[in-house]
C-alpha atoms as a PDB file:
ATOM      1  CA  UNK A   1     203.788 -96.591  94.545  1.00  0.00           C
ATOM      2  CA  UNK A   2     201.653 -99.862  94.605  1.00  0.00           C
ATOM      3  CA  UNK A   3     202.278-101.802  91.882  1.00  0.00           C
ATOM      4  CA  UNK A   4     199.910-103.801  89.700  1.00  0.00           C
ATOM      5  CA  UNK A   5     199.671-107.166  89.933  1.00  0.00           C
ATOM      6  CA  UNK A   6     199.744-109.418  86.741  1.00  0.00           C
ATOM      7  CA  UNK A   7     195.410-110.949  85.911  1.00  0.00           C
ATOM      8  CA  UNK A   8     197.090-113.915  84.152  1.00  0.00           C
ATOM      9  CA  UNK A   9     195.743-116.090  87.041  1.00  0.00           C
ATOM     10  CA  UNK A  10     192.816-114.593  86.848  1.00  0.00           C
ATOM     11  CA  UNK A  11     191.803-114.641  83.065  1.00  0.00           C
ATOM     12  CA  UNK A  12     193.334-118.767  83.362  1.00  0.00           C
ATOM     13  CA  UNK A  13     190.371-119.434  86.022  1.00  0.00           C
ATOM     14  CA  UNK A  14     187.988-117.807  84.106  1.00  0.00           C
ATOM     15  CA  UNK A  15     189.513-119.398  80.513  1.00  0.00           C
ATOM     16  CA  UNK A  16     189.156-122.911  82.517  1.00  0.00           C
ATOM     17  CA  UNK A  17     185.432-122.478  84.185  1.00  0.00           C
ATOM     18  CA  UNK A  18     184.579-121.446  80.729  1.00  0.00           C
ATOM     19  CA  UNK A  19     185.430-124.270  79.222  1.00  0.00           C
ATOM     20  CA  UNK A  20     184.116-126.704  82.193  1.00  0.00           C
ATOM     21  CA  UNK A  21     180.706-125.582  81.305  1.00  0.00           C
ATOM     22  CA  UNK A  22     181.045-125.895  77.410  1.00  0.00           C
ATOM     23  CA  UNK A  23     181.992-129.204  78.383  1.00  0.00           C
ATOM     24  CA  UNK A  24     179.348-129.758  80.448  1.00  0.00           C
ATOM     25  CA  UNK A  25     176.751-128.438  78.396  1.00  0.00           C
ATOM     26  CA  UNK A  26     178.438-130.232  75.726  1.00  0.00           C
ATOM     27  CA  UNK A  27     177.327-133.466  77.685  1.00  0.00           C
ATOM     28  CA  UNK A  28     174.121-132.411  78.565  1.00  0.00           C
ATOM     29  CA  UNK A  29     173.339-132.102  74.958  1.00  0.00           C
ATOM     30  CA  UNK A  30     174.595-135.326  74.289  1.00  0.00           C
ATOM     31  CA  UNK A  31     172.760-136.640  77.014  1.00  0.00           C
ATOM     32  CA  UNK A  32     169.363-135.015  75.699  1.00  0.00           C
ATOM     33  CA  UNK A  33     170.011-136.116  72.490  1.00  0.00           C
ATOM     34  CA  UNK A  34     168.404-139.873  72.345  1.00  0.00           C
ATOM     35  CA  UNK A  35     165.346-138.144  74.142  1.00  0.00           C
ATOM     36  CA  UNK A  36     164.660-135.582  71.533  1.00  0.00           C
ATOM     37  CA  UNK A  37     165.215-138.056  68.450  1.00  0.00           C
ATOM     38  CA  UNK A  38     162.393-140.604  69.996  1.00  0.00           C
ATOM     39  CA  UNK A  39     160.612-137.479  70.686  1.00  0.00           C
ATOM     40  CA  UNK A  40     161.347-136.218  66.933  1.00  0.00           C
ATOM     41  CA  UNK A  41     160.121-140.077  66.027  1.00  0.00           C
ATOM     42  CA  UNK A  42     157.099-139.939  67.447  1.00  0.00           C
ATOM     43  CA  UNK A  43     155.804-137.086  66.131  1.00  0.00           C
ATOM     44  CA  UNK A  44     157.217-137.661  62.338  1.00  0.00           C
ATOM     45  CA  UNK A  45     155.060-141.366  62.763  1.00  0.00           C
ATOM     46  CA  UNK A  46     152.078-139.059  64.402  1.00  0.00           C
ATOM     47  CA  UNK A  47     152.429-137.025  61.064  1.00  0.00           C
ATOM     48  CA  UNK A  48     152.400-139.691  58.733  1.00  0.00           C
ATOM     49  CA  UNK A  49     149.541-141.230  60.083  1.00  0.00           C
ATOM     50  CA  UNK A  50     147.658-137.946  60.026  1.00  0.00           C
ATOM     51  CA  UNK A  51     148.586-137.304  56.638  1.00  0.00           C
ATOM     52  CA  UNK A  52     148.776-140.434  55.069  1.00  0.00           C
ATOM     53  CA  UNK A  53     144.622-140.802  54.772  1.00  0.00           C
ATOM     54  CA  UNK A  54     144.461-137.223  53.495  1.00  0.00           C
ATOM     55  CA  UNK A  55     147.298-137.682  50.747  1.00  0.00           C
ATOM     56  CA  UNK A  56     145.429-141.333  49.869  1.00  0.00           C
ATOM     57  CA  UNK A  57     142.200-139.779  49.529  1.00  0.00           C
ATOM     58  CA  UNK A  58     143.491-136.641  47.462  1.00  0.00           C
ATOM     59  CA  UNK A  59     144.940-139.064  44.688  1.00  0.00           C
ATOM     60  CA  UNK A  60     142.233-141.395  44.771  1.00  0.00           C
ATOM     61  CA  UNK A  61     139.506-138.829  43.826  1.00  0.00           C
ATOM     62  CA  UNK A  62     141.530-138.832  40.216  1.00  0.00           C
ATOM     63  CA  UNK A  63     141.091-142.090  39.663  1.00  0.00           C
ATOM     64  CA  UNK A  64     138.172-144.627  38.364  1.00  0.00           C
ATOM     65  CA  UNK A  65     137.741-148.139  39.910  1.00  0.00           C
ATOM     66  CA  UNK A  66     140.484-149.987  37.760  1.00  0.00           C
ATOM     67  CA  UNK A  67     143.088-147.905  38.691  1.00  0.00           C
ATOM     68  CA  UNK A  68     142.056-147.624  42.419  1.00  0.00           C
ATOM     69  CA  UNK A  69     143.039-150.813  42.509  1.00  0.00           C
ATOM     70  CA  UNK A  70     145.748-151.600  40.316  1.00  0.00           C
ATOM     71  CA  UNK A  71     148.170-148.873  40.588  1.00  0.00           C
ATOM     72  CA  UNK A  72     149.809-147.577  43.789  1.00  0.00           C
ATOM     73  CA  UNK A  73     147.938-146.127  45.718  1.00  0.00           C
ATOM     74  CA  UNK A  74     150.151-142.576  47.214  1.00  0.00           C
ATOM     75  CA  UNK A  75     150.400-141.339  43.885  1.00  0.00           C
ATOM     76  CA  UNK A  76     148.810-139.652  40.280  1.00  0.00           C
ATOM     77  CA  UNK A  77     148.145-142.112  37.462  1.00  0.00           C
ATOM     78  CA  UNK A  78     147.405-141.141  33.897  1.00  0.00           C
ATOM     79  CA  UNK A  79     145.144-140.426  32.523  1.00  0.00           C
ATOM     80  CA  UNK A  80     143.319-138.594  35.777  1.00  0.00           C
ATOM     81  CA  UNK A  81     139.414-139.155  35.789  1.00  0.00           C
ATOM     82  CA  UNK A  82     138.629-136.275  38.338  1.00  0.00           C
ATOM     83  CA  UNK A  83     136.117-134.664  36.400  1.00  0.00           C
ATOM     84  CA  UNK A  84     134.716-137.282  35.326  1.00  0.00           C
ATOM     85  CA  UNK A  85     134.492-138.862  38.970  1.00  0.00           C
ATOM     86  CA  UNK A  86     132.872-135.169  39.874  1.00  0.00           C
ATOM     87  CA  UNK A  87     130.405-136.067  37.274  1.00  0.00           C
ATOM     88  CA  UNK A  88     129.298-139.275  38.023  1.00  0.00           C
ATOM     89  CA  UNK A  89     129.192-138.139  41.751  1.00  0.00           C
ATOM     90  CA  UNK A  90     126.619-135.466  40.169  1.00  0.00           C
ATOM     91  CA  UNK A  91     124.487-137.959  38.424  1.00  0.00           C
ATOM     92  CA  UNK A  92     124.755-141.371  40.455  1.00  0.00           C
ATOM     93  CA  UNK A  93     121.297-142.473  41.344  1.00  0.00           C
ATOM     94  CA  UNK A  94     119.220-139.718  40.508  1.00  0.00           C
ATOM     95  CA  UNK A  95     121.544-137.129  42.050  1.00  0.00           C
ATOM     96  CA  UNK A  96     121.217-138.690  45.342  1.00  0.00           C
ATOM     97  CA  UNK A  97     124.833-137.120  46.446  1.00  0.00           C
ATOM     98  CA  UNK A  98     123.368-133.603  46.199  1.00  0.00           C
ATOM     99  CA  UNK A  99     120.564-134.798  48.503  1.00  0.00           C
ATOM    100  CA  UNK A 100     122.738-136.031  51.110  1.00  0.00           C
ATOM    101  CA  UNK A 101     124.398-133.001  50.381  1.00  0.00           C
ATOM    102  CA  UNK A 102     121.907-131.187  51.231  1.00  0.00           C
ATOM    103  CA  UNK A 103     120.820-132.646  53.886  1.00  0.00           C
ATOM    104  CA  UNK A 104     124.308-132.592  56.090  1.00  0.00           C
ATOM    105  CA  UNK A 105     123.693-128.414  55.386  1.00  0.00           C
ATOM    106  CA  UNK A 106     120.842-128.867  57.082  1.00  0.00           C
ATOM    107  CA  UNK A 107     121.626-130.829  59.931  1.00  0.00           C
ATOM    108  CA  UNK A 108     124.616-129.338  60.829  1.00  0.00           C
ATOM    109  CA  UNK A 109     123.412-125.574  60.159  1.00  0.00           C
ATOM    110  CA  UNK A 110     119.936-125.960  62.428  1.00  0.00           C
ATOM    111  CA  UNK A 111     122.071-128.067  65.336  1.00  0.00           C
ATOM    112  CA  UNK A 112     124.819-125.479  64.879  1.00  0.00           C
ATOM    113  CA  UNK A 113     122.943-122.303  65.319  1.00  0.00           C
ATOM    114  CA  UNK A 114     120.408-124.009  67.565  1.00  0.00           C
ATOM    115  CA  UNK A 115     122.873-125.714  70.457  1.00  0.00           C
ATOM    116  CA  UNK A 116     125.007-122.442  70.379  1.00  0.00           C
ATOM    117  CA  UNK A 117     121.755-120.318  71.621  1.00  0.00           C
ATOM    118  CA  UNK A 118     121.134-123.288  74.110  1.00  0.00           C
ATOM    119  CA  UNK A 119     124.236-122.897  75.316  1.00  0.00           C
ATOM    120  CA  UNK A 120     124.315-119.022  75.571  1.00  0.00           C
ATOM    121  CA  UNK A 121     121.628-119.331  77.520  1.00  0.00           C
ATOM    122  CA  UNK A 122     122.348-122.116  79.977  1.00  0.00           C
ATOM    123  CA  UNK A 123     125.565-120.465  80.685  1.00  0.00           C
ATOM    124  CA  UNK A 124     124.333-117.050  81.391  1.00  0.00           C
ATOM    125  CA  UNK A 125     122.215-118.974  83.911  1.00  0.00           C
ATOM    126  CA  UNK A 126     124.984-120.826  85.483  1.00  0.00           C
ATOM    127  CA  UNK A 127     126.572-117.556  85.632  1.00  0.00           C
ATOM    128  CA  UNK A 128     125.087-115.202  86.635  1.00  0.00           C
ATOM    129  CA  UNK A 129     121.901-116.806  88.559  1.00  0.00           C
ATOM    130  CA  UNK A 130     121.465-118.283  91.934  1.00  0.00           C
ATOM    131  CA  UNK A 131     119.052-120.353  91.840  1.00  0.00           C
ATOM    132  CA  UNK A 132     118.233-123.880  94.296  1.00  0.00           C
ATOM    133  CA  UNK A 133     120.865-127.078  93.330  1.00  0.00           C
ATOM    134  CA  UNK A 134     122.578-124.531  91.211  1.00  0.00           C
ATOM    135  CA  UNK A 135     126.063-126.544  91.442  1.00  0.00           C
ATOM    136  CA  UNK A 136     124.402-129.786  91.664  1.00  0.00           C
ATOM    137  CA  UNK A 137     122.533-129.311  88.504  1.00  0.00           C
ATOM    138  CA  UNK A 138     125.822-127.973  86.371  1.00  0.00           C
ATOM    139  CA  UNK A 139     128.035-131.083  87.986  1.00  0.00           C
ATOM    140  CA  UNK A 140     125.243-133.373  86.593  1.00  0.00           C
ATOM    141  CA  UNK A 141     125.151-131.956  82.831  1.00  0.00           C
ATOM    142  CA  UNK A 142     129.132-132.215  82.985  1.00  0.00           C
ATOM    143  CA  UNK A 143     128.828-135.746  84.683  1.00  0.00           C
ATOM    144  CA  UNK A 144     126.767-136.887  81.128  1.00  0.00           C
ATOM    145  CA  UNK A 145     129.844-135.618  79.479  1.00  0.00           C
ATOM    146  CA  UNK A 146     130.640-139.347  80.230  1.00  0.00           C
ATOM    147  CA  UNK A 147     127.742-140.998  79.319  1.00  0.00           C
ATOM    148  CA  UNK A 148     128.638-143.194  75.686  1.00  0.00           C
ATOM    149  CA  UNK A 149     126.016-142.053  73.492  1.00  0.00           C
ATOM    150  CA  UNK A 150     125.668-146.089  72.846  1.00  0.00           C
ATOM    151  CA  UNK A 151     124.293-146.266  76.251  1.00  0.00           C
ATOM    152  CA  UNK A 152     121.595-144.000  75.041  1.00  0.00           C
ATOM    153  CA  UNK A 153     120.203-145.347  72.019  1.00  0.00           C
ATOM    154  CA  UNK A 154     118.221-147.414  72.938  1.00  0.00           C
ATOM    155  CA  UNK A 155     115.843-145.067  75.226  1.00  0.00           C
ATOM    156  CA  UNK A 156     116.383-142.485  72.871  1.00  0.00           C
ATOM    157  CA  UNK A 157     115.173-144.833  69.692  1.00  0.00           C
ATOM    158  CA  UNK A 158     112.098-145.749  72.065  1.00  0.00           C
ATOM    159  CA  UNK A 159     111.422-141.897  73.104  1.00  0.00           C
ATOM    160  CA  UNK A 160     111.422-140.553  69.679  1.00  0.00           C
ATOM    161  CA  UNK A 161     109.328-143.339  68.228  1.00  0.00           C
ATOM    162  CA  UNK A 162     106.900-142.846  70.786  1.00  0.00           C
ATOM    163  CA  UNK A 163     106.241-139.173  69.627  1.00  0.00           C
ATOM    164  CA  UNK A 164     106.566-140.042  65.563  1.00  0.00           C
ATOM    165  CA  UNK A 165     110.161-138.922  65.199  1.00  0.00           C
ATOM    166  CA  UNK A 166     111.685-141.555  63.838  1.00  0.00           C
ATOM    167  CA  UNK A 167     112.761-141.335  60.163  1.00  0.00           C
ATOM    168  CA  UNK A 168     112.062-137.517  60.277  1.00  0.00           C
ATOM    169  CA  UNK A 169     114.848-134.814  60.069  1.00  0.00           C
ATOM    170  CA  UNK A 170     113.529-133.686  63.774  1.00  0.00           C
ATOM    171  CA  UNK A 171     114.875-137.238  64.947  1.00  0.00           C
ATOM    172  CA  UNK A 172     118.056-136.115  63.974  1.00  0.00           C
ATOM    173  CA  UNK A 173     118.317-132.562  65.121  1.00  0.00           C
ATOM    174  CA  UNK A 174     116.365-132.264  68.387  1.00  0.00           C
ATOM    175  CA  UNK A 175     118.733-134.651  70.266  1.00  0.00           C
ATOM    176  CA  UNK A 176     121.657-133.115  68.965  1.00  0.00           C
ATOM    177  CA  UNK A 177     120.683-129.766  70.498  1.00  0.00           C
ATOM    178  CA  UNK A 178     121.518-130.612  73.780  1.00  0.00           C
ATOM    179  CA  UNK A 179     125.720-130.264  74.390  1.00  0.00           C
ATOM    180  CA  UNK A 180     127.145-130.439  77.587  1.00  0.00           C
ATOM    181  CA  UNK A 181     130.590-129.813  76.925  1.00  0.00           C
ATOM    182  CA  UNK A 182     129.186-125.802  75.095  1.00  0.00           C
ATOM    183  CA  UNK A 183     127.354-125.237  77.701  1.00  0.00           C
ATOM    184  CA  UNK A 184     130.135-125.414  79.738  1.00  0.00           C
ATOM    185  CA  UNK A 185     132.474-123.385  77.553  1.00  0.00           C
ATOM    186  CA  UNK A 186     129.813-120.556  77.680  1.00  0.00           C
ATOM    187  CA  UNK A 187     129.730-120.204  81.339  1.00  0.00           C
ATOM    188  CA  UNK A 188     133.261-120.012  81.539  1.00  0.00           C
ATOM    189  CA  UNK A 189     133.305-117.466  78.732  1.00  0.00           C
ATOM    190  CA  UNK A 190     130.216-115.713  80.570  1.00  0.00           C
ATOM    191  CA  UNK A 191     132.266-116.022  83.821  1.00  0.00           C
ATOM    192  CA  UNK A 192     135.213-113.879  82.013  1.00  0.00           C
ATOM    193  CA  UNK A 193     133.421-111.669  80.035  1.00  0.00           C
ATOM    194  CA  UNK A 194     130.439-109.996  81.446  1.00  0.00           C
ATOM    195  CA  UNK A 195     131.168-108.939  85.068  1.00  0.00           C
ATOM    196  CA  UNK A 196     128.736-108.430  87.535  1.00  0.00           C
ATOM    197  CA  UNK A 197     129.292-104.815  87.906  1.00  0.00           C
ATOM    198  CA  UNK A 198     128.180-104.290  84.200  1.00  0.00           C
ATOM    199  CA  UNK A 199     124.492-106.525  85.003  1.00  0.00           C
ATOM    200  CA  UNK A 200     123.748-104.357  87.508  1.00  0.00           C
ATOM    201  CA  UNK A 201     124.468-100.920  86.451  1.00  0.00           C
ATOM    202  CA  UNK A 202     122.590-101.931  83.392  1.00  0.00           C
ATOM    203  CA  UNK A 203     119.485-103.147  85.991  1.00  0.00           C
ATOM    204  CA  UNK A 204     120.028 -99.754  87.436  1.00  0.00           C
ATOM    205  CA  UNK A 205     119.651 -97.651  84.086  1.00  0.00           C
ATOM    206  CA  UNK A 206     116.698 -99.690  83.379  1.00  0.00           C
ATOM    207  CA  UNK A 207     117.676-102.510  81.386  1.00  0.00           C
ATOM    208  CA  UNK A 208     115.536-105.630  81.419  1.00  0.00           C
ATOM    209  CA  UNK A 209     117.315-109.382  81.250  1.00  0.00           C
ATOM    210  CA  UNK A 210     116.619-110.241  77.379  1.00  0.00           C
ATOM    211  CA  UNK A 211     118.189-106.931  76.313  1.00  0.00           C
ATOM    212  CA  UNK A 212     121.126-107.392  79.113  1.00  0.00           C
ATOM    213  CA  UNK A 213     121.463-110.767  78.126  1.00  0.00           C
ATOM    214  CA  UNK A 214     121.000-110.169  74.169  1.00  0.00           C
ATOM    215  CA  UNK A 215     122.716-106.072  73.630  1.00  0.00           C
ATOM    216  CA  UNK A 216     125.752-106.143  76.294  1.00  0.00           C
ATOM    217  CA  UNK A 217     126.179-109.894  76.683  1.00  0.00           C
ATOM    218  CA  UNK A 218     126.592-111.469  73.300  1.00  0.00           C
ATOM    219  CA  UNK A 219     128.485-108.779  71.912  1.00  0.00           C
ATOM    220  CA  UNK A 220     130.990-109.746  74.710  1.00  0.00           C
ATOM    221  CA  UNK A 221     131.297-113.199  73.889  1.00  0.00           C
ATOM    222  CA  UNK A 222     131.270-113.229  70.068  1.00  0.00           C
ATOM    223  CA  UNK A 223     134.556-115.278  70.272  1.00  0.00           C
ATOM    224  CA  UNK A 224     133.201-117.651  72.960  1.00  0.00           C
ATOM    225  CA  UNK A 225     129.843-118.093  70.393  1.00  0.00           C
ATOM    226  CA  UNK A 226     131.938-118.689  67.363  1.00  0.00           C
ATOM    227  CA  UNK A 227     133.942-121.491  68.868  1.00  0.00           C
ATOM    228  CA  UNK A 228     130.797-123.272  70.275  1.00  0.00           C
ATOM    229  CA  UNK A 229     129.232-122.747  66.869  1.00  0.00           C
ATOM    230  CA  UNK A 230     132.289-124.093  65.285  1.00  0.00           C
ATOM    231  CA  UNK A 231     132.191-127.567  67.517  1.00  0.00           C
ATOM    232  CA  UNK A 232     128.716-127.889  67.195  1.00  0.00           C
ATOM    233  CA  UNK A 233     128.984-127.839  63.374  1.00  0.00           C
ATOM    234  CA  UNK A 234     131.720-129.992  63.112  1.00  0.00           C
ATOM    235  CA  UNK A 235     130.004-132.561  65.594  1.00  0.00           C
ATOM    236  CA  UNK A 236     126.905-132.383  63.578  1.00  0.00           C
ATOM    237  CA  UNK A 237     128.454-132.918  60.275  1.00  0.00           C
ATOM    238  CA  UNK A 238     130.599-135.931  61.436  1.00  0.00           C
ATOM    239  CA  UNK A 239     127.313-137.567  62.972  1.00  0.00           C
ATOM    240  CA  UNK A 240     127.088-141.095  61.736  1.00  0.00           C
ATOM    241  CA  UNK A 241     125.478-143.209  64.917  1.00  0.00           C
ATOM    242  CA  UNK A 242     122.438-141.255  65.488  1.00  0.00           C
ATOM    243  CA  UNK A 243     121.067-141.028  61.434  1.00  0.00           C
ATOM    244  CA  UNK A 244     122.177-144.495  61.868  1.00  0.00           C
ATOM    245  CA  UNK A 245     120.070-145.094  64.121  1.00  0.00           C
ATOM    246  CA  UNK A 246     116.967-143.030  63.665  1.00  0.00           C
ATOM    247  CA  UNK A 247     117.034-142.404  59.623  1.00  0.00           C
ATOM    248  CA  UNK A 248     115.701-145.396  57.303  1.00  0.00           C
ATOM    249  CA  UNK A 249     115.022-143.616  53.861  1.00  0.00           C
ATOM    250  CA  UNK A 250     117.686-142.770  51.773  1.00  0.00           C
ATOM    251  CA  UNK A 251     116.667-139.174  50.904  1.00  0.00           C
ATOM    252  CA  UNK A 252     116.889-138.272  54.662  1.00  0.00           C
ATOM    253  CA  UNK A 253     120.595-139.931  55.378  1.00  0.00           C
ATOM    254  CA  UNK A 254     123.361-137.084  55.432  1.00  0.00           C
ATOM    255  CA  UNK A 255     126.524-137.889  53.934  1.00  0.00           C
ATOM    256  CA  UNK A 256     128.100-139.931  56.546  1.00  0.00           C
ATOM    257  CA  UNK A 257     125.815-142.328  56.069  1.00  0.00           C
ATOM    258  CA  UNK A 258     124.823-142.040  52.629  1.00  0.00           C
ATOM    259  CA  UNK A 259     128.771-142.550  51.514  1.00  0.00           C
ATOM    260  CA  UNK A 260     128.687-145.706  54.007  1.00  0.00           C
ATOM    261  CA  UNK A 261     125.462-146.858  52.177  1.00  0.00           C
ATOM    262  CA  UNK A 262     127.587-146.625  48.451  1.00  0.00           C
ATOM    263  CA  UNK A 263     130.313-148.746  50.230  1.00  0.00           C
ATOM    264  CA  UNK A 264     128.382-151.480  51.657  1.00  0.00           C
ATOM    265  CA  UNK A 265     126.543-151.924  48.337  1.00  0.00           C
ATOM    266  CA  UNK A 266     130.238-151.974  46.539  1.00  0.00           C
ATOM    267  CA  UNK A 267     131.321-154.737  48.831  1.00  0.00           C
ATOM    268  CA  UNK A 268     128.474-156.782  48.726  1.00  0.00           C
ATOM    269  CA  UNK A 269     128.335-159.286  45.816  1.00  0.00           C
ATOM    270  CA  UNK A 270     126.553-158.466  42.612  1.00  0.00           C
ATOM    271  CA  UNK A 271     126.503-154.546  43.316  1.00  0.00           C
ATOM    272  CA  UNK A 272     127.546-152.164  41.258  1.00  0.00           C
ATOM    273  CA  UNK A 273     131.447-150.983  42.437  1.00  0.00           C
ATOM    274  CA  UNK A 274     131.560-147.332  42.891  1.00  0.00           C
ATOM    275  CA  UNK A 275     134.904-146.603  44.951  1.00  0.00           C
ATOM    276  CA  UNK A 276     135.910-144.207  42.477  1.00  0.00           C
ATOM    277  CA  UNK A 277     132.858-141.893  43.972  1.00  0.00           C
ATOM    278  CA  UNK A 278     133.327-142.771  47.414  1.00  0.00           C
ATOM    279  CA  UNK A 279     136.847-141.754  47.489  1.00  0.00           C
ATOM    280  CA  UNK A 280     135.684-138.080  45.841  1.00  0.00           C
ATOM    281  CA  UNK A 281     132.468-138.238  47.848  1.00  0.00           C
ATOM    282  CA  UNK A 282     134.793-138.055  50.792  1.00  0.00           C
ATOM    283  CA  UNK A 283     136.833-135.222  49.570  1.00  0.00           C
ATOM    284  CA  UNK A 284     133.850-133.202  48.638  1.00  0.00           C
ATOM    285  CA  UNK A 285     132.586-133.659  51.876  1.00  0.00           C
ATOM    286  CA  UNK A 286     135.684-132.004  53.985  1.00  0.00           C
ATOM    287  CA  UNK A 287     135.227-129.058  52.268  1.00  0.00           C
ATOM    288  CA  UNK A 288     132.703-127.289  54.319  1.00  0.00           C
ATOM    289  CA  UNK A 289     134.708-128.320  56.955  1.00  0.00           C
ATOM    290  CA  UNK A 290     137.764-126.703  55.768  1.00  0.00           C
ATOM    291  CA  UNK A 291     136.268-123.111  54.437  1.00  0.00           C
ATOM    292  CA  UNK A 292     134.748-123.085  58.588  1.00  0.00           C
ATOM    293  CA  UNK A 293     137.942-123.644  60.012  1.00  0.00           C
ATOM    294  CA  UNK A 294     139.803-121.358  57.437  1.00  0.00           C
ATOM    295  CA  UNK A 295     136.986-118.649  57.818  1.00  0.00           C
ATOM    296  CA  UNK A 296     136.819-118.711  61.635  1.00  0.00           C
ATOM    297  CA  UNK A 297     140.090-120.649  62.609  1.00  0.00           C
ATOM    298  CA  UNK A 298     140.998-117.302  64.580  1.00  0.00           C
ATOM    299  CA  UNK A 299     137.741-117.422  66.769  1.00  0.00           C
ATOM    300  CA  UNK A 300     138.043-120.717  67.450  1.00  0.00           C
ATOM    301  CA  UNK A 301     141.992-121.519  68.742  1.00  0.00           C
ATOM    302  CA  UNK A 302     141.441-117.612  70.570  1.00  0.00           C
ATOM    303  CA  UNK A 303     138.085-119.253  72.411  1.00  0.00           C
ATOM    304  CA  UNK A 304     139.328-122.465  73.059  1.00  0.00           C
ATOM    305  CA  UNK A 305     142.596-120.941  74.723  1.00  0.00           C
ATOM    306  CA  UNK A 306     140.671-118.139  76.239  1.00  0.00           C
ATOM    307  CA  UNK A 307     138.661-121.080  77.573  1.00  0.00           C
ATOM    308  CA  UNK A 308     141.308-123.364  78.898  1.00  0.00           C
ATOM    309  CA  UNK A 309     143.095-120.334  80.797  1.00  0.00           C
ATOM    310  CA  UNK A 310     140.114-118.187  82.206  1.00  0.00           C
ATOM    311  CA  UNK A 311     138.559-122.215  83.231  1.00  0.00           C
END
């Protein structure tokens, strides 16, 4: 009868690999250790200089011009003025603040709803058209992706004074219709969403192109028109260069350059200091910005993955 042979060698080897690789991953942990605290470092400095603005410009908005500048400056001081900064930001020349209010609605609601349809469009083109210098034509509109808009100014001053556009609203909006970078988007989302197959069945049952493109398109690419939307909005509401340079009366300026109108007559000697109202100016101003991105945050991190992965 065989007899069974003792595992104590056995379990030992095993026992001793075992502890080689705790060892070794032991040392490997070490090892990655100085990498992922500079890595940690990086990104708690990347924080704080993300947040510190924000947290600046939260505390600032309860304070009045004394204490802006006399107490410090990352935290409350008593008594708060925020409604009476809210008031004064109400009242301050003639209610101009609701003007440029106002106005920023207006820009960045028409260029919004105005570049996304350009865009639907144009991609659907690039889509699903042939058409002569097809590929040409889309590499050009993504080559003036490059373009600085500083380089374009200049002819763009000359071209809208030449047809009366200067210091008009349509200065402002027309130019900012045109967007590369959505039309781009779109045909990718076109490219992913509305196959082939479905355009021409539909020609088959009798469907024309405006109710192809407009009842079985769009519905498909609600996500890919939200994010556009989104971009376009939040380009159009940052816009400081081209009001800049095409806007000259103060009841057309949108807030960007209204608020930078209130600072430069702070700084300058003999004006009236009103940094108290430019710090809740500023606040006021984000909030559109933040009920978008909290309304259609989902759209627009689904579109812009969607659109990095189906690119």
């Amino acid at each position: 009868m065989a007899v069974r042979q003792p595992q104590t060698s056995t379990i030992a080897a095993e026992a001793t690999t075992g502890s080689t690789e705790v060892r070794a991953a032991g040392k490997s942990d070490r090892g990655a250790s100085p990498a992922r605290l500079f890595r940690n470092l990086l990104l708690a400095i990347f924080l704080i200089y993300c947040v510190l603005p924000a947290a600046w410009i939260v505390v600032a908005m309860t304070k009045d011009n004394g204490q802006l500048f006399s107490t410090f400056g990352l935290w409350f001081t008593l008594p708060m003025h925020f409604l009476e900064n809210l008031e004064g930001l109400a009242t301050h020349q003639n209610s101009i603040f609701l003007r440029w209010f106002g106005n920023s609605l207006i820009y960045a609601g028409s260029i919004s709803a105005g570049a996304t349809i350009i865009c639907a469009m144009g991609g659907y083109a690039f889509s699903k058209y042939d058409f002569p210098a097809k590929q040409f034509l889309f590499n050009f509109i993504l080559g003036t992706i490059m373009v600085p808009s500083t380089a374009l100014v200049l002819p763009l001053f000359l071209m809208l004074n030449k047809i009366g556009l200067v210091n008009t609203m349509w200065g402002v909006i027309l130019p900012s219709l045109v967007n590369p970078f959505g039309l781009y988007l779109m045909k990718v989302f076109w490219d992913a969403s509305l196959p082939n197959d479905l355009i021409e069945a539909a020609r088959i049952e009798g469907a024309g192109e405006l109710q192809i493109f407009s009842k079985i398109g769009l519905p498909l690419i609600q996500t890919g028109l939200v994010t556009v939307a989104l971009l376009c909005f939040v380009g159009a509401w940052n816009n400081f260069f081209l009001p800049l340079v095409v806007l000259s009366q103060d009841s057309l300026f949108p807030l960007t350059l209204g608020l930078n109108v209130w600072n430069s007559t702070s700084a300058n000697a003999g004006g009236k200091p009103v940094y108290n109202l430019i710090a809740t100016g500023s606040m006021v101003s984000v909030l559109p910005l933040l009920i978008a991105f909290i309304v259609l945050g989902k759209y627009w991190r689904g579109g812009l993955t969607a659109g990095a992965t189906k690119g």
